[in-house]
PDB file of N, CA and C in Angstrom:
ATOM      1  N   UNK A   1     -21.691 -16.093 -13.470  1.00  0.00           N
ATOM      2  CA  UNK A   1     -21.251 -16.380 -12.121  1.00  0.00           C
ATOM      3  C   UNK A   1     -20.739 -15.067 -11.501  1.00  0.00           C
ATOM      4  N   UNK A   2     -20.806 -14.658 -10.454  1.00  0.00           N
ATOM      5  CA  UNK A   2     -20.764 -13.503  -9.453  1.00  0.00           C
ATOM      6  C   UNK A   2     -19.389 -13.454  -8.820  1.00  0.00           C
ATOM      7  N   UNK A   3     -18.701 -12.489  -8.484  1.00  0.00           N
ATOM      8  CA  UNK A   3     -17.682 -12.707  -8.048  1.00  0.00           C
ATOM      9  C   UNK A   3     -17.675 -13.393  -6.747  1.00  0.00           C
ATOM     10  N   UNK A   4     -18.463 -12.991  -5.816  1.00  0.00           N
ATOM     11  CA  UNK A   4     -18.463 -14.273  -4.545  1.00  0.00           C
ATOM     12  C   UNK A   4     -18.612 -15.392  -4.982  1.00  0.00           C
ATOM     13  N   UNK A   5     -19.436 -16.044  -5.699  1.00  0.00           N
ATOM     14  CA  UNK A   5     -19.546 -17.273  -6.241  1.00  0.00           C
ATOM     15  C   UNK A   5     -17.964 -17.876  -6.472  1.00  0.00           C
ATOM     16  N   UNK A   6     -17.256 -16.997  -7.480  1.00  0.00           N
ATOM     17  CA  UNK A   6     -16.185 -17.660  -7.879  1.00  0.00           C
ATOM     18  C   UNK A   6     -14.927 -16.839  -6.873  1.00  0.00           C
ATOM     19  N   UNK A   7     -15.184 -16.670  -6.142  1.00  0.00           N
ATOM     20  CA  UNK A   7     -14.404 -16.698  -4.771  1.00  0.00           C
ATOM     21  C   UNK A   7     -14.327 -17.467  -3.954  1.00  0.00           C
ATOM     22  N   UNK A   8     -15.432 -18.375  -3.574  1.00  0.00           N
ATOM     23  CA  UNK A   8     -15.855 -19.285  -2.737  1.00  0.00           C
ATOM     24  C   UNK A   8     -15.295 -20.465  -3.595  1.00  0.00           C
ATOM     25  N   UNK A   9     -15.463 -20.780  -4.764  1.00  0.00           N
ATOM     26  CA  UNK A   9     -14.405 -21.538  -5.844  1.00  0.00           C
ATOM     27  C   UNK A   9     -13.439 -21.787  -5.751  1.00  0.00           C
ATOM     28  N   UNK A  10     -12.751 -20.620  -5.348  1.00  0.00           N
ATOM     29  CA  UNK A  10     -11.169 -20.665  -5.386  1.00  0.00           C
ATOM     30  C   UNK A  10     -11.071 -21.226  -4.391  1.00  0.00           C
ATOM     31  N   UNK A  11     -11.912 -20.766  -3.505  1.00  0.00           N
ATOM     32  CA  UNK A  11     -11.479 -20.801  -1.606  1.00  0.00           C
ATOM     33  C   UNK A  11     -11.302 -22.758  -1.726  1.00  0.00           C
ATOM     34  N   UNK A  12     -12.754 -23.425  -1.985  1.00  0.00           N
ATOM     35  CA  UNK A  12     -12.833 -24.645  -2.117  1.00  0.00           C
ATOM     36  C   UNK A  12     -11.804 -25.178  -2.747  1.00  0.00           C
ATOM     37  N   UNK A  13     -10.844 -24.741  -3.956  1.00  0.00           N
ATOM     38  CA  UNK A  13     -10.087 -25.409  -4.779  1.00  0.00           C
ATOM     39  C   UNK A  13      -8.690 -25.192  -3.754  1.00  0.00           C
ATOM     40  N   UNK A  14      -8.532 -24.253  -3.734  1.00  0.00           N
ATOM     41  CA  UNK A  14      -7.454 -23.960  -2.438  1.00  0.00           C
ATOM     42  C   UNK A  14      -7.097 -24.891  -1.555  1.00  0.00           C
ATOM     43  N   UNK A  15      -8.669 -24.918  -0.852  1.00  0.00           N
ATOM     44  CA  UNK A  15      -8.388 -26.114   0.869  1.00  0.00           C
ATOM     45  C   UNK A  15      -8.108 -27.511   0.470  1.00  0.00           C
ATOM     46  N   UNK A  16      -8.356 -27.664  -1.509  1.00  0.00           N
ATOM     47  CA  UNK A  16      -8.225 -29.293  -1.528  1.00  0.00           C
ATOM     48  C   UNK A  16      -6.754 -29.720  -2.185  1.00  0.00           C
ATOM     49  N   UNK A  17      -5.818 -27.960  -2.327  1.00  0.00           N
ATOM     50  CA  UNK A  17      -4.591 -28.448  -3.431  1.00  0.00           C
ATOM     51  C   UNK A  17      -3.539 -29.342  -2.430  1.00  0.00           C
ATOM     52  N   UNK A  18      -3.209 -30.216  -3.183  1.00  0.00           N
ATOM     53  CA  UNK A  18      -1.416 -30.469  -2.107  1.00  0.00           C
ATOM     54  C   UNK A  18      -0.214 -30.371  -3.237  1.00  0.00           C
ATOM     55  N   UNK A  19      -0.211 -29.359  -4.036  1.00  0.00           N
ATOM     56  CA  UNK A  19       0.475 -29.339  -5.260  1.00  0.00           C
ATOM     57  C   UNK A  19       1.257 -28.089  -4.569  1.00  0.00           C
ATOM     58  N   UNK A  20       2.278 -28.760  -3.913  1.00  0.00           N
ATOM     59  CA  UNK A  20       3.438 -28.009  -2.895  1.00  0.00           C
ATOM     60  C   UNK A  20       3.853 -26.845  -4.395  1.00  0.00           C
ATOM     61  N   UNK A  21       3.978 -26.431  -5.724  1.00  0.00           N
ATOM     62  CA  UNK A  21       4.303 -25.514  -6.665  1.00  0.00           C
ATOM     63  C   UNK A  21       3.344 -24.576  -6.743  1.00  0.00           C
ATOM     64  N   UNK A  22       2.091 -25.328  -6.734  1.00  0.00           N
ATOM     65  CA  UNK A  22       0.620 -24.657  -7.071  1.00  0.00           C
ATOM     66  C   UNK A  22       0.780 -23.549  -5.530  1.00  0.00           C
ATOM     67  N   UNK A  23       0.988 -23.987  -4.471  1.00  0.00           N
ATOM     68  CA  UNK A  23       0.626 -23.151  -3.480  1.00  0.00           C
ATOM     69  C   UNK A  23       1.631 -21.986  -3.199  1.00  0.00           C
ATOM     70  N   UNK A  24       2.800 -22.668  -3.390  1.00  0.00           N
ATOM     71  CA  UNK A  24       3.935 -21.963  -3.914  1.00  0.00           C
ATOM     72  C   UNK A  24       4.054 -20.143  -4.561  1.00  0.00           C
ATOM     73  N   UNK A  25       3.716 -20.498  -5.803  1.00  0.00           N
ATOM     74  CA  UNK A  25       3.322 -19.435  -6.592  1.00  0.00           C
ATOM     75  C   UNK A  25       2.135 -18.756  -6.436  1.00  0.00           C
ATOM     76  N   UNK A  26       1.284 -19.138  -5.736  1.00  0.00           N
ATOM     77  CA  UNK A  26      -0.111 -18.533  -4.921  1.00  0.00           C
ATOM     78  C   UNK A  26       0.598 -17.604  -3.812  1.00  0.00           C
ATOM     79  N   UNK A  27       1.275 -17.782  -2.651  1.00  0.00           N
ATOM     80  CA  UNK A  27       1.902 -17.291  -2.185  1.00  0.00           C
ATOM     81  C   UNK A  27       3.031 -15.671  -2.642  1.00  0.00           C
ATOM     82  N   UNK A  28       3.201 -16.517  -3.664  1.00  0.00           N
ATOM     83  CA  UNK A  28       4.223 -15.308  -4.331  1.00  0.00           C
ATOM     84  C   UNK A  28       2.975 -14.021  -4.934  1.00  0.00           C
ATOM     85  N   UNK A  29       2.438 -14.530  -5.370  1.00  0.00           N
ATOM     86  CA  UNK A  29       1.222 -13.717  -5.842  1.00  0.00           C
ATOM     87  C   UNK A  29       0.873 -12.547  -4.779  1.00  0.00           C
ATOM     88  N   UNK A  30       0.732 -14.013  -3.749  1.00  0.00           N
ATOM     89  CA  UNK A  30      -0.204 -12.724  -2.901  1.00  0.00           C
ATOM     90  C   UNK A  30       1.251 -11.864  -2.245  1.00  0.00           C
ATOM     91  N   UNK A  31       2.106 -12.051  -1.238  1.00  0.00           N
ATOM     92  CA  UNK A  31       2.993 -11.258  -1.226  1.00  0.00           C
ATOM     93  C   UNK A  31       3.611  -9.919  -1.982  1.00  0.00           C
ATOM     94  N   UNK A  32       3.223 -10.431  -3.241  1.00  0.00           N
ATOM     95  CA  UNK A  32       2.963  -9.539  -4.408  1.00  0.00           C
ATOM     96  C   UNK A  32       2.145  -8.164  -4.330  1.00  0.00           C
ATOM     97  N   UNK A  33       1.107  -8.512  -4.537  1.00  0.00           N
ATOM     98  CA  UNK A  33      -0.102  -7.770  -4.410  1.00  0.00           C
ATOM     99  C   UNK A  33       0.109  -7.353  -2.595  1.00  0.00           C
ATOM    100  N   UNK A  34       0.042  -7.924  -2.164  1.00  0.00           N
ATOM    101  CA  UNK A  34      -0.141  -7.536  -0.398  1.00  0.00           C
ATOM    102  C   UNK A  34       0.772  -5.552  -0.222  1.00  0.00           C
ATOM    103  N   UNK A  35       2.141  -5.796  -0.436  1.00  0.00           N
ATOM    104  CA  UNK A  35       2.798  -4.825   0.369  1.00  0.00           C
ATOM    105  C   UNK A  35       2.825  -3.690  -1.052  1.00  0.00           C
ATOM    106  N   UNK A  36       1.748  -2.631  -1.132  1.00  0.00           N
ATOM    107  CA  UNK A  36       1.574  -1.489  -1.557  1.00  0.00           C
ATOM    108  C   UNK A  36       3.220  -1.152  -2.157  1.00  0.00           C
ATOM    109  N   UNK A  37       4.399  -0.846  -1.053  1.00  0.00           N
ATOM    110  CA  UNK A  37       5.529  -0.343  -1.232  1.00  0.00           C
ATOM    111  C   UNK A  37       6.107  -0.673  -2.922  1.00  0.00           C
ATOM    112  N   UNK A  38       5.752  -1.748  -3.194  1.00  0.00           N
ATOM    113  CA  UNK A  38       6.097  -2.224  -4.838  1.00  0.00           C
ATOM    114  C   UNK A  38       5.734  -1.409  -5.418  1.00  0.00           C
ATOM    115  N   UNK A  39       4.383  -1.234  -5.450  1.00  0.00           N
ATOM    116  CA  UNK A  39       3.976  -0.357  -6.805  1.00  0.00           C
ATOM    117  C   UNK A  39       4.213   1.116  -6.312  1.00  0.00           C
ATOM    118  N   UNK A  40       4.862   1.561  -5.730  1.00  0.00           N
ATOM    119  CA  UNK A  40       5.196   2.959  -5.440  1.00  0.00           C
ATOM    120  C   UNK A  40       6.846   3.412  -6.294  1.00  0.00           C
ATOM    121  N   UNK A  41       6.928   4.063  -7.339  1.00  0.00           N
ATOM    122  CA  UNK A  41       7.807   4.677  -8.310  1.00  0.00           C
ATOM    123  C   UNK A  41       9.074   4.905  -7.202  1.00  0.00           C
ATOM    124  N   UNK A  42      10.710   5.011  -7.707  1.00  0.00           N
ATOM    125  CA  UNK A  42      11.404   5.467  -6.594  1.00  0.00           C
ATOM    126  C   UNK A  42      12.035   6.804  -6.240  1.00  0.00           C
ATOM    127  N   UNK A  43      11.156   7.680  -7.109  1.00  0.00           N
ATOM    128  CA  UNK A  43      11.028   8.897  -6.869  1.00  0.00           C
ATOM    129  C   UNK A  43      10.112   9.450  -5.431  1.00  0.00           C
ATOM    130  N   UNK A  44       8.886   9.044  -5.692  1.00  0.00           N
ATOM    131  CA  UNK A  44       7.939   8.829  -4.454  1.00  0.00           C
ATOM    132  C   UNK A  44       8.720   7.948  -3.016  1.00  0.00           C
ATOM    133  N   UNK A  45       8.888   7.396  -3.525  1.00  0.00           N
ATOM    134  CA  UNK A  45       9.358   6.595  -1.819  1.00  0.00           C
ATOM    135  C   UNK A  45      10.834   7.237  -1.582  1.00  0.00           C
ATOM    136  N   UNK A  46      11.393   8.011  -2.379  1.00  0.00           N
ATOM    137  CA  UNK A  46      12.475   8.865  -1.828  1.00  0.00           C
ATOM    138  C   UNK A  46      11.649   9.784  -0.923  1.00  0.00           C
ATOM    139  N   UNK A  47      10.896  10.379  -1.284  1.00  0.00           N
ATOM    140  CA  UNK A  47      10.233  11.624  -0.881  1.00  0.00           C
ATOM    141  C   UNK A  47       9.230  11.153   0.043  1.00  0.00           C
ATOM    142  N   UNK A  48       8.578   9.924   0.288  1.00  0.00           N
ATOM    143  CA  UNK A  48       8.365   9.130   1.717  1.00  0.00           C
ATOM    144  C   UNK A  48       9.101   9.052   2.368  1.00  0.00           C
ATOM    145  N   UNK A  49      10.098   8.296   2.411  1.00  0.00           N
ATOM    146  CA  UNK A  49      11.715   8.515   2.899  1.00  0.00           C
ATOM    147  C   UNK A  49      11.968   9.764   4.036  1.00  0.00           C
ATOM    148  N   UNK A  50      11.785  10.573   3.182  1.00  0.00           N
ATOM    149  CA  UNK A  50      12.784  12.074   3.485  1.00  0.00           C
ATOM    150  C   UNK A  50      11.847  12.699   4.424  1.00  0.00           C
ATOM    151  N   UNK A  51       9.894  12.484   4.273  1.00  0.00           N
ATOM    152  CA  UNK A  51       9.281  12.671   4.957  1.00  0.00           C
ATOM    153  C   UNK A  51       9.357  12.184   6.459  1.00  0.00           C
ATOM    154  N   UNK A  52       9.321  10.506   6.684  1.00  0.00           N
ATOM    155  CA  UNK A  52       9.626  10.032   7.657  1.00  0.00           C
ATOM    156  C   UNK A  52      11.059  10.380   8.239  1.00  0.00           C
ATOM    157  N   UNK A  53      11.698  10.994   7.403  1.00  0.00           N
ATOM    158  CA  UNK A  53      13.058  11.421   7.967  1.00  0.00           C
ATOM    159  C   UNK A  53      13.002  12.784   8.879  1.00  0.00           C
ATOM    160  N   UNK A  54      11.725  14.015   8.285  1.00  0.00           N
ATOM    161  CA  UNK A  54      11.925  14.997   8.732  1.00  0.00           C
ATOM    162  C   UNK A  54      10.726  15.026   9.976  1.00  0.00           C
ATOM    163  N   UNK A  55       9.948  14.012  10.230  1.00  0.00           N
ATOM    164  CA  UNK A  55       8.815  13.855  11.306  1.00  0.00           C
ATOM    165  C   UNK A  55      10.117  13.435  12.393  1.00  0.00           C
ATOM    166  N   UNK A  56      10.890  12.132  12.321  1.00  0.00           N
ATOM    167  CA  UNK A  56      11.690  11.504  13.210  1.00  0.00           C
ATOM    168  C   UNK A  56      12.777  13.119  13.996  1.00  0.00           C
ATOM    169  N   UNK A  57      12.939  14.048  13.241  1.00  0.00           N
ATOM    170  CA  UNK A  57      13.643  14.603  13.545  1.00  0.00           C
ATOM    171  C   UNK A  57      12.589  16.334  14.298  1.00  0.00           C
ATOM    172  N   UNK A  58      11.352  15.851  14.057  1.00  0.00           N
ATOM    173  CA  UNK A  58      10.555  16.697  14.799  1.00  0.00           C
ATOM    174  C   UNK A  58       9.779  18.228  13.720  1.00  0.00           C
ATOM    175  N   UNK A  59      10.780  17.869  12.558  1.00  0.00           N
ATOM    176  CA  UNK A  59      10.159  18.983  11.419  1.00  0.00           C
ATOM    177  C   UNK A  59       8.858  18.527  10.627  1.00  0.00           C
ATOM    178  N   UNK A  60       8.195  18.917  11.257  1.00  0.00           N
ATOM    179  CA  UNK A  60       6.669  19.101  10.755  1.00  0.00           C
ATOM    180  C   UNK A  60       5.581  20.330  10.904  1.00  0.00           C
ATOM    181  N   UNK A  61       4.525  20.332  10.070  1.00  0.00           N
ATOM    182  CA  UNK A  61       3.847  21.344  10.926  1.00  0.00           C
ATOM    183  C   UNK A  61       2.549  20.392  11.247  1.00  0.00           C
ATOM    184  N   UNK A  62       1.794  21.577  12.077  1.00  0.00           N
ATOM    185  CA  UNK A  62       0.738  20.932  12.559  1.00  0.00           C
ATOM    186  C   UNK A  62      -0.246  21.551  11.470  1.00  0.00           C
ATOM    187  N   UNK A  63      -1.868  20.536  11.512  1.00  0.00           N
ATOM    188  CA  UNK A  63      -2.444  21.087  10.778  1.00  0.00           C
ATOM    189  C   UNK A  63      -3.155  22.693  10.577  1.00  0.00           C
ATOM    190  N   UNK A  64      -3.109  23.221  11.537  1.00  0.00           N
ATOM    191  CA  UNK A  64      -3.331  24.506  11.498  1.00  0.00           C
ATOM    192  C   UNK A  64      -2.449  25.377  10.747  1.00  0.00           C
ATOM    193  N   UNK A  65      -1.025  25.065  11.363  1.00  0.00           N
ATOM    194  CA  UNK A  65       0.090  25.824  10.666  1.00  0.00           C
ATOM    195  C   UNK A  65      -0.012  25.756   8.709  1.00  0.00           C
ATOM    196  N   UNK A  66      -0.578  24.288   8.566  1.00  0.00           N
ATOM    197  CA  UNK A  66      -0.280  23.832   7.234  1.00  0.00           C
ATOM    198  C   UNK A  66      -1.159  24.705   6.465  1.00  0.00           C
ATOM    199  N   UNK A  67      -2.799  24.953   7.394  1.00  0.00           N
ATOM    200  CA  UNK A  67      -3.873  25.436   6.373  1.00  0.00           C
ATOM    201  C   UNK A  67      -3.161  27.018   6.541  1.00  0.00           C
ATOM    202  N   UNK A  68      -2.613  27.538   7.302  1.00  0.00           N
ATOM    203  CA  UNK A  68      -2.417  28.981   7.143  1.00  0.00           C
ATOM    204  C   UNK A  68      -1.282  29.338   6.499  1.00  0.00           C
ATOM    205  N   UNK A  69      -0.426  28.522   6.061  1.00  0.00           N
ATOM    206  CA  UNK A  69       0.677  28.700   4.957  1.00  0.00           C
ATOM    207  C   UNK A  69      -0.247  28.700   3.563  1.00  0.00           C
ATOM    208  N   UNK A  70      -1.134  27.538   3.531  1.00  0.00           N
ATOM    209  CA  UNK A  70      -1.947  27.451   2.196  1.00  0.00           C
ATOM    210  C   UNK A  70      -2.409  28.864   2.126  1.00  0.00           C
ATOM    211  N   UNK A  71      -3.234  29.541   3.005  1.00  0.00           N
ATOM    212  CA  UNK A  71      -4.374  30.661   3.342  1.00  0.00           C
ATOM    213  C   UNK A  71      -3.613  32.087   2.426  1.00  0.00           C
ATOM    214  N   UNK A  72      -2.053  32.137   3.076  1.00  0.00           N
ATOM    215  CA  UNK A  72      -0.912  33.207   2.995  1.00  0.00           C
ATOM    216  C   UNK A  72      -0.733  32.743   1.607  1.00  0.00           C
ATOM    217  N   UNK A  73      -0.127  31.765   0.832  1.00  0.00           N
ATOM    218  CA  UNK A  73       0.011  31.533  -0.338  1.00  0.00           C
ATOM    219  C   UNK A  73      -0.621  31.809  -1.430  1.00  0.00           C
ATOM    220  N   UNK A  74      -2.319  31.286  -1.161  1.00  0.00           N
ATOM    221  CA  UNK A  74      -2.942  31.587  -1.996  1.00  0.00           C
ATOM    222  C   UNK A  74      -3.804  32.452  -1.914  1.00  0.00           C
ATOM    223  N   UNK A  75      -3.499  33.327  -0.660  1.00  0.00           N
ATOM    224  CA  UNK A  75      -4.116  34.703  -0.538  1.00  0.00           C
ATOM    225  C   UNK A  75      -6.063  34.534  -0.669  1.00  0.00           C
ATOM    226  N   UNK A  76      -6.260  33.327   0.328  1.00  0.00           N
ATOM    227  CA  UNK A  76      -7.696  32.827   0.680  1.00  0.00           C
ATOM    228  C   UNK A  76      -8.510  33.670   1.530  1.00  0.00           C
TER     229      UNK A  76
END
């Protein structure tokens, strides 16, 4: 069986549950899986964080600036 096949499965078993637990924990699942931010370590989302902290405050460069710091660095 193909994964669309047994997608369309689920889908059908889905539209027929009224097992208010069953849908329940389906829910939690997907909420789960849905928002990326979970599986991100909290080292990384400090340093997301601090990023969105230093754009809000206007410290960024633009991409030109960025490739010619690389260029100077690694002497390209």
């Amino acid at each position: 069986m193909n994964i669309e096949t047994r997608k369309i499965n689920i889908i059908n078993w889905i539209s027929s549950l009224q097992e208010e637990d069953i849908l329940a924990k389906m829910e939690k699942i997907q909420k789960e899986k849905a928002d990326w931010w979970n599986t991100v370590n909290d080292e990384d989302k400090e340093a997301i964080n601090e990023g969105l902290e230093q754009l809000d405050k206007g410290e960024f460069l633009t991409r030109s600036q960025a490739r010619n710091k690389i260029k100077e660095k690694y002497d390209f």
